[in-house]
C-alpha atoms as a PDB file:
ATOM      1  CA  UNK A   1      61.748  33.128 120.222  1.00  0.00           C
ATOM      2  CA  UNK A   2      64.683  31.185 119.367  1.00  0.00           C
ATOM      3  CA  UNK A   3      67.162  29.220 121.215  1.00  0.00           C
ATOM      4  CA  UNK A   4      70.280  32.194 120.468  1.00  0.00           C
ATOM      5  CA  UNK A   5      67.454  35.003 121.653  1.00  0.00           C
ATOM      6  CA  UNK A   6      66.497  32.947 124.573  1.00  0.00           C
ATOM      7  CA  UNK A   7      70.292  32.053 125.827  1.00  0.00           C
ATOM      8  CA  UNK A   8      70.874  35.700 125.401  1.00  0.00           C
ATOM      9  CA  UNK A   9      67.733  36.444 127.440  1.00  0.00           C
ATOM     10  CA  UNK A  10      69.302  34.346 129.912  1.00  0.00           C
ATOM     11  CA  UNK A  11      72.304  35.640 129.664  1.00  0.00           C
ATOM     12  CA  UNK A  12      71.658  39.753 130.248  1.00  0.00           C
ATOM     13  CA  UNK A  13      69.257  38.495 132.924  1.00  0.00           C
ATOM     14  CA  UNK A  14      72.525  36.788 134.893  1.00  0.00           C
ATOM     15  CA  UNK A  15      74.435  39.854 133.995  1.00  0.00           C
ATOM     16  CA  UNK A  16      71.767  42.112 135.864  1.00  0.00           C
ATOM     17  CA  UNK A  17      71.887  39.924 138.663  1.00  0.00           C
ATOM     18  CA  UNK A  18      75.698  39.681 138.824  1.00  0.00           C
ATOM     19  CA  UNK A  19      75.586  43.691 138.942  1.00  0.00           C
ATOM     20  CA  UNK A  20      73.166  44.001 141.624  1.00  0.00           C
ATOM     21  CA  UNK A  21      75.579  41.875 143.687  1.00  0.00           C
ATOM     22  CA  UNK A  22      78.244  44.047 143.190  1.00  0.00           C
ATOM     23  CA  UNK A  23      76.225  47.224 144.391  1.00  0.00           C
ATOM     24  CA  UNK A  24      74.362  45.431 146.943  1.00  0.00           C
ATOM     25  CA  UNK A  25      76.845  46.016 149.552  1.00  0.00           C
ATOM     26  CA  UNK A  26      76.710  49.968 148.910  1.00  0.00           C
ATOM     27  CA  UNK A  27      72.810  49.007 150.074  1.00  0.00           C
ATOM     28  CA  UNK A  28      74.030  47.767 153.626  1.00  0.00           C
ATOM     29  CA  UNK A  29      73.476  51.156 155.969  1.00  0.00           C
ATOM     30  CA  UNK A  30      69.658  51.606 153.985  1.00  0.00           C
ATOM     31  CA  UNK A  31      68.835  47.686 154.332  1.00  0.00           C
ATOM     32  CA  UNK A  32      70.850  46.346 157.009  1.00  0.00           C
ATOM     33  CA  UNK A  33      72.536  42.972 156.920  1.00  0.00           C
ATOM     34  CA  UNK A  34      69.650  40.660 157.378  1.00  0.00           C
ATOM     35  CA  UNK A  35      68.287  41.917 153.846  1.00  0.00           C
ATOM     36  CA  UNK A  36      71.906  42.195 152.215  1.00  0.00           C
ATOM     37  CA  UNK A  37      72.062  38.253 153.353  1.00  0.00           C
ATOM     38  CA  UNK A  38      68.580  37.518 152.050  1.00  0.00           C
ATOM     39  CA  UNK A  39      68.685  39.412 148.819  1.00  0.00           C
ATOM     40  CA  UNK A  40      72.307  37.999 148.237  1.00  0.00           C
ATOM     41  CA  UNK A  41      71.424  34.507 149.109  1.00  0.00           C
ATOM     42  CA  UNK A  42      68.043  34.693 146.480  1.00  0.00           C
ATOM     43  CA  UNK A  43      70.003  36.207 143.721  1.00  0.00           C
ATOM     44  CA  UNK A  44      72.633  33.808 143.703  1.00  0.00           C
ATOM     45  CA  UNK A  45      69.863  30.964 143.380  1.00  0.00           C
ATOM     46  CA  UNK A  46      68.782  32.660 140.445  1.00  0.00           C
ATOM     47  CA  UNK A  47      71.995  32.730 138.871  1.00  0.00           C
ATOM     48  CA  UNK A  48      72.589  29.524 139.579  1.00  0.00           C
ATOM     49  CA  UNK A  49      68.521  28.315 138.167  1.00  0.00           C
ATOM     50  CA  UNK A  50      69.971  30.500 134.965  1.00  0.00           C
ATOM     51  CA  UNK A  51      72.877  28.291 134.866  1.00  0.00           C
ATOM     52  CA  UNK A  52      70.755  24.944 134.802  1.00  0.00           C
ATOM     53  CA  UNK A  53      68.273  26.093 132.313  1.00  0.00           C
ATOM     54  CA  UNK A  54      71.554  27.211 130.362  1.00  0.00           C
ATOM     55  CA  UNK A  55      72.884  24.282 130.233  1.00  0.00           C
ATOM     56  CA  UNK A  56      69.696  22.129 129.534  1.00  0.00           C
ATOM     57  CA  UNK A  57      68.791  24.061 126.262  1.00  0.00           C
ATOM     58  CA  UNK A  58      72.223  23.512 125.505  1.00  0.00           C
ATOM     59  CA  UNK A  59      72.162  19.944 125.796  1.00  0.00           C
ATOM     60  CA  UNK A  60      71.372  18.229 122.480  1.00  0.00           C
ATOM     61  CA  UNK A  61      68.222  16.605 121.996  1.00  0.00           C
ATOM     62  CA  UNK A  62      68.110  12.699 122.402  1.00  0.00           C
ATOM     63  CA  UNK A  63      65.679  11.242 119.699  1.00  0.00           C
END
């Protein structure tokens, strides 16, 4: 895998997660708040873990 593939990996992978936010309050009467809270709070870690690792293989490499 390259770099590009790998960034774009990481990329659809924060844009799945950014979409299940959006719906996840549609979820609130099934899951009740608790989960909403819990599944909100864990997927914005994630996006924010994608964000590091984003930026590290971005970062050029010191020789």
């Amino acid at each position: 895998m390259t770099l590009e593939e790998g960034l774009e990996l990481i990329s659809n992978y924060k844009k799945g997660l950014e979409k299940f936010l959006e719906t996840l309050p549609e979820q609130s009467v099934q899951l009740g708040s608790e989960m909403i809270q819990t599944l909100t709070l864990n997927s914005k870690n994630q996006i924010t873990n994608l964000e590091a690792i984003e930026k590290s293989l971005k970062r050029p490499v010191k020789n």
